[in-house]
PDB file of N, CA and C in Angstrom:
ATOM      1  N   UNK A   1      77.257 -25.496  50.223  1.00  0.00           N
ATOM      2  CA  UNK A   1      77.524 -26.666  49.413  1.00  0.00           C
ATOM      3  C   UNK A   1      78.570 -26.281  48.366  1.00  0.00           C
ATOM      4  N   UNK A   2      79.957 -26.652  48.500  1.00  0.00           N
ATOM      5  CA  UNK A   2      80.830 -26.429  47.372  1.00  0.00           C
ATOM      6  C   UNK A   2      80.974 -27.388  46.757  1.00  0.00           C
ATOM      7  N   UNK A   3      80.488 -28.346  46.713  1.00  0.00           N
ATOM      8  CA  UNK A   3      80.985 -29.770  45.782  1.00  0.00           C
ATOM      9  C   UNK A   3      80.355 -29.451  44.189  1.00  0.00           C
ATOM     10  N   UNK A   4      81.381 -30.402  43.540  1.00  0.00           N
ATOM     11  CA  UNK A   4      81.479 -29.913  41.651  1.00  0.00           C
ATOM     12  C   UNK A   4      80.233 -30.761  40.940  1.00  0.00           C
ATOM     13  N   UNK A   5      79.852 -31.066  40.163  1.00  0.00           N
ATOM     14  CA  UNK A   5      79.394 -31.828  39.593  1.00  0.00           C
ATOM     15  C   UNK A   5      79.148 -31.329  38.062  1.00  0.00           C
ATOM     16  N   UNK A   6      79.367 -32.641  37.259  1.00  0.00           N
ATOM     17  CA  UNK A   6      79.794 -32.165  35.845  1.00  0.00           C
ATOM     18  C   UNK A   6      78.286 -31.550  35.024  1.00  0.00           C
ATOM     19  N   UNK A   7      77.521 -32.379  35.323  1.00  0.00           N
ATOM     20  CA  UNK A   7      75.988 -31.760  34.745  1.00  0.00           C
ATOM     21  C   UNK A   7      74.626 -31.389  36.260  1.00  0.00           C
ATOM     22  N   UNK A   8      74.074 -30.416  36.019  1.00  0.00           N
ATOM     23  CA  UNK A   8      73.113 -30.425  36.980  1.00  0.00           C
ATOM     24  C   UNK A   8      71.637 -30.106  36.002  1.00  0.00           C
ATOM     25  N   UNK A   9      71.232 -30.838  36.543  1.00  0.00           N
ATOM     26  CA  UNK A   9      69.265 -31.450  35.618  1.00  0.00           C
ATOM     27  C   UNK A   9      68.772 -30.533  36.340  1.00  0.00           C
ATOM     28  N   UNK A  10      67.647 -29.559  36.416  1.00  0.00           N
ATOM     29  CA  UNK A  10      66.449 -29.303  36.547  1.00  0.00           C
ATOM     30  C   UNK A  10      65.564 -29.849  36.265  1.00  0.00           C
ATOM     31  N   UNK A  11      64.883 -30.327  36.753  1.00  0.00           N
ATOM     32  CA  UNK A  11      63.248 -31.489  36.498  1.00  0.00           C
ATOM     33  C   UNK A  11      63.288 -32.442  36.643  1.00  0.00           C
ATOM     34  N   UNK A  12      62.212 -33.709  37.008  1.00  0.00           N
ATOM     35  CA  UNK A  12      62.373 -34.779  37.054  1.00  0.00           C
ATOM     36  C   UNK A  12      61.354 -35.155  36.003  1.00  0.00           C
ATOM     37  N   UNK A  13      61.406 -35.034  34.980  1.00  0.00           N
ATOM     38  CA  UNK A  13      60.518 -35.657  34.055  1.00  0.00           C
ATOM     39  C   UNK A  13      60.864 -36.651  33.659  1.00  0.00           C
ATOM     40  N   UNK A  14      60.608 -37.270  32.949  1.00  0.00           N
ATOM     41  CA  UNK A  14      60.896 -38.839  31.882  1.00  0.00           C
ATOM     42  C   UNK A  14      62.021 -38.440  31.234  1.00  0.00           C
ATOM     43  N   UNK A  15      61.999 -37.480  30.409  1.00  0.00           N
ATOM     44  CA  UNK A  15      63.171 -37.117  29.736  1.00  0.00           C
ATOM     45  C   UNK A  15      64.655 -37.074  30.777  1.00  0.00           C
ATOM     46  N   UNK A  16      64.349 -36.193  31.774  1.00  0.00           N
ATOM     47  CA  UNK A  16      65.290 -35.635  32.536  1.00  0.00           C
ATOM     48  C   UNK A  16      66.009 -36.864  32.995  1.00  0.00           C
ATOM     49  N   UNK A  17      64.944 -37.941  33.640  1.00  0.00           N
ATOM     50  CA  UNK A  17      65.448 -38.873  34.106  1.00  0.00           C
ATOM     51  C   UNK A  17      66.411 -40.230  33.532  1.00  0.00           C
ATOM     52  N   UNK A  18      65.504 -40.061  32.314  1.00  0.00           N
ATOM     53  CA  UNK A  18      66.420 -40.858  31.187  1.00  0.00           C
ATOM     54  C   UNK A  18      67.986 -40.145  30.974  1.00  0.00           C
ATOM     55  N   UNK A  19      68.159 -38.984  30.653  1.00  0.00           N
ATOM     56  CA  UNK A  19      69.288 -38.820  30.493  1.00  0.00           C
ATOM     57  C   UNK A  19      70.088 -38.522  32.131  1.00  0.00           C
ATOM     58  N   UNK A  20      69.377 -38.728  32.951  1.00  0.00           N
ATOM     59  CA  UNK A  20      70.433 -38.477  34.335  1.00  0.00           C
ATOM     60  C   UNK A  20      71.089 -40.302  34.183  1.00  0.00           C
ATOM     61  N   UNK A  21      69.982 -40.754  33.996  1.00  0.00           N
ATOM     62  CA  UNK A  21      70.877 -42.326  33.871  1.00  0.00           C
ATOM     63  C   UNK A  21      72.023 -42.613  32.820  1.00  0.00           C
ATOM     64  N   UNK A  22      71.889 -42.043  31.864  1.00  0.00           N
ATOM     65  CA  UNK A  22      72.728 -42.367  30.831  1.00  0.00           C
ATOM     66  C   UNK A  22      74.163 -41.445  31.008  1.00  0.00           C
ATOM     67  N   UNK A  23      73.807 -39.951  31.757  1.00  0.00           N
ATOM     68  CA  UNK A  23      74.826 -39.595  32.334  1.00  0.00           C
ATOM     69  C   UNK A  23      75.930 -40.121  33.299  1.00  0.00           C
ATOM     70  N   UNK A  24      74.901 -40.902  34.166  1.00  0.00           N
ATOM     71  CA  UNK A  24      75.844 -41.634  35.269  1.00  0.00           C
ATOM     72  C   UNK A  24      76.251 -42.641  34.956  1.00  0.00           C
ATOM     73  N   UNK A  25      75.821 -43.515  34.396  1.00  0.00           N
ATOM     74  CA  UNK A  25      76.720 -44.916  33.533  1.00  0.00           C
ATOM     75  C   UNK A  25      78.094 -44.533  33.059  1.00  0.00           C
ATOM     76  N   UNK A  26      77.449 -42.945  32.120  1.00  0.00           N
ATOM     77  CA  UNK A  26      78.931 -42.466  31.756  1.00  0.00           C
ATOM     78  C   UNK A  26      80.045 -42.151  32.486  1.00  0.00           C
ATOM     79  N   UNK A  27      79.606 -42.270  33.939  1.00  0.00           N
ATOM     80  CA  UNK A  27      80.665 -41.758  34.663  1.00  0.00           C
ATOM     81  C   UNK A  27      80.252 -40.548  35.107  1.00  0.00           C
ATOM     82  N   UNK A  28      79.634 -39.855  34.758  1.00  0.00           N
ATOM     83  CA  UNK A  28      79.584 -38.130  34.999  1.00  0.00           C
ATOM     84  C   UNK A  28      78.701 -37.933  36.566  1.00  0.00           C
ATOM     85  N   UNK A  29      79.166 -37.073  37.146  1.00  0.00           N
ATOM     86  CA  UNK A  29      78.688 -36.385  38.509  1.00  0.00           C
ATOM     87  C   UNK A  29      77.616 -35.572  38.223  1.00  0.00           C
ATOM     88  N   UNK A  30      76.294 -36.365  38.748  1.00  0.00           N
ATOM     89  CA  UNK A  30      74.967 -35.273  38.413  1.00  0.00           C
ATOM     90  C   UNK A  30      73.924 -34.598  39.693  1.00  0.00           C
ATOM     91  N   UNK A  31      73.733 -33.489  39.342  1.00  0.00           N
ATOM     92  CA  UNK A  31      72.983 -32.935  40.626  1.00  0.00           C
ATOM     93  C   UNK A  31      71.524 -32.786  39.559  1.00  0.00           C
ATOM     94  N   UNK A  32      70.694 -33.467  40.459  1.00  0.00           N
ATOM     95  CA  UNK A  32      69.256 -33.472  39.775  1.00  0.00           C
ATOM     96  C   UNK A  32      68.446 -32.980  41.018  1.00  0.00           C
ATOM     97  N   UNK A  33      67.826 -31.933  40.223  1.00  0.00           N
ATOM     98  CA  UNK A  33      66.841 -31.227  41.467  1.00  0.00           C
ATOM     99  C   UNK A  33      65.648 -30.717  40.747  1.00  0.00           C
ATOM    100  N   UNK A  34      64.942 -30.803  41.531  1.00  0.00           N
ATOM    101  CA  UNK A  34      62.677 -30.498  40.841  1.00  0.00           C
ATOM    102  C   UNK A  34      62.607 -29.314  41.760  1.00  0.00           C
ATOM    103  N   UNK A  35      61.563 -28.775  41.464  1.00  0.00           N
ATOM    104  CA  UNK A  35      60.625 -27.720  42.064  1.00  0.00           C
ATOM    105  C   UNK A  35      59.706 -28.154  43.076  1.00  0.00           C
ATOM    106  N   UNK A  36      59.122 -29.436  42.741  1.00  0.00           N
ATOM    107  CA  UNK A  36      57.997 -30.096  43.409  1.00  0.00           C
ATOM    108  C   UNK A  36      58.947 -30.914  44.549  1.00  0.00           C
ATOM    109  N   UNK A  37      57.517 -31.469  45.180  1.00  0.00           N
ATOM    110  CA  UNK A  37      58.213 -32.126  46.628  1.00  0.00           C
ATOM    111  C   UNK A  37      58.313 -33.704  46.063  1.00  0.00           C
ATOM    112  N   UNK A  38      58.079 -33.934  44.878  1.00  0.00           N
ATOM    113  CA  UNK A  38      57.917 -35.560  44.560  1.00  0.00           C
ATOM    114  C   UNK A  38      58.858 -35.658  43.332  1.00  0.00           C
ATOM    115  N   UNK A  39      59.158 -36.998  42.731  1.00  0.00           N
ATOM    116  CA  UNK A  39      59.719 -37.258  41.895  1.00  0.00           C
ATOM    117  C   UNK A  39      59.344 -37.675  40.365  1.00  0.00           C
ATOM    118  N   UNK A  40      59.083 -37.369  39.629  1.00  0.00           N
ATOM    119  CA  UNK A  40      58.798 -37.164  38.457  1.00  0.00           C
ATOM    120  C   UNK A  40      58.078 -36.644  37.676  1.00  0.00           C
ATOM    121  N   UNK A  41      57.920 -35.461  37.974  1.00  0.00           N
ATOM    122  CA  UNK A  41      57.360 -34.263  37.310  1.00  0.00           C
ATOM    123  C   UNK A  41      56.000 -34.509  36.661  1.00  0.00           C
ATOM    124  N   UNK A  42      55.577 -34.475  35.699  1.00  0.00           N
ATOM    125  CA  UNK A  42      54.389 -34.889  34.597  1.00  0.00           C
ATOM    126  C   UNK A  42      54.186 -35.806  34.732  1.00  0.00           C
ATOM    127  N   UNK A  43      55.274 -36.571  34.634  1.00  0.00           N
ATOM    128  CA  UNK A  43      55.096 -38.523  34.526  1.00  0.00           C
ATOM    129  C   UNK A  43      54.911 -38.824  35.881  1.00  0.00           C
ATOM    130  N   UNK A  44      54.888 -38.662  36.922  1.00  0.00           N
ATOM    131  CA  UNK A  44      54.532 -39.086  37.826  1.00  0.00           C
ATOM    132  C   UNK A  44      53.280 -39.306  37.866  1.00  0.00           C
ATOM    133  N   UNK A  45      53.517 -41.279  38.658  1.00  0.00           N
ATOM    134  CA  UNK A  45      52.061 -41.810  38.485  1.00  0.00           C
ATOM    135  C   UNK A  45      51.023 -41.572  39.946  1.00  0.00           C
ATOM    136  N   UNK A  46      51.847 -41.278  40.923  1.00  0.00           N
ATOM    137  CA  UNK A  46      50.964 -41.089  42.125  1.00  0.00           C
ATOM    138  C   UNK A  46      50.623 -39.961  42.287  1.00  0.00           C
ATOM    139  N   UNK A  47      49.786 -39.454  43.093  1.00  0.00           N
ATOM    140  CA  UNK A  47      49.633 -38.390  44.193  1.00  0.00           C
ATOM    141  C   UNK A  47      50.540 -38.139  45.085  1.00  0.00           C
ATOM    142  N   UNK A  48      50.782 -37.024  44.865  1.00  0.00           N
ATOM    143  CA  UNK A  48      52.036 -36.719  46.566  1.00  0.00           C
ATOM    144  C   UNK A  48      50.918 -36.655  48.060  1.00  0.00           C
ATOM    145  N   UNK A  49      51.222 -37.181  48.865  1.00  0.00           N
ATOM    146  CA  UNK A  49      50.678 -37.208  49.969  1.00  0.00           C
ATOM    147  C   UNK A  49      50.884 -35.426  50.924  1.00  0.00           C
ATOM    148  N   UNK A  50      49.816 -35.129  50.788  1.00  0.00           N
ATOM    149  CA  UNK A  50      49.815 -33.931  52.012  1.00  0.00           C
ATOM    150  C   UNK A  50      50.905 -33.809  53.244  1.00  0.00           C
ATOM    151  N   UNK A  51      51.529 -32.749  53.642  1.00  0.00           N
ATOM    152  CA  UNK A  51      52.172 -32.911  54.665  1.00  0.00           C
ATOM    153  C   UNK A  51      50.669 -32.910  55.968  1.00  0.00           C
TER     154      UNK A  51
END
């Protein structure tokens, strides 16, 4: 993967996610990536389903 991107997020928390949005409005190229297999870290309201 060589492609650029101006900010890259670690986490999907509330926080993280708030500012990935406010990044991209701005225009800016963001790579957002978690640890977990689901999307929003702490704040996440579901259960991830078992593979």
């Amino acid at each position: 993967m060589d492609e650029e991107y101006d900010v890259i997020l670690l986490g999907t928390g509330l926080k993280e996610c708030v500012l990935a949005g406010l990044l991209g409005v701005a225009g800016k190229k963001i790579l957002h990536m978690d640890r977990n297999k689901y999307y929003g870290g702490e704040s996440a309201s579901m259960t991830p389903l078992e593979d």
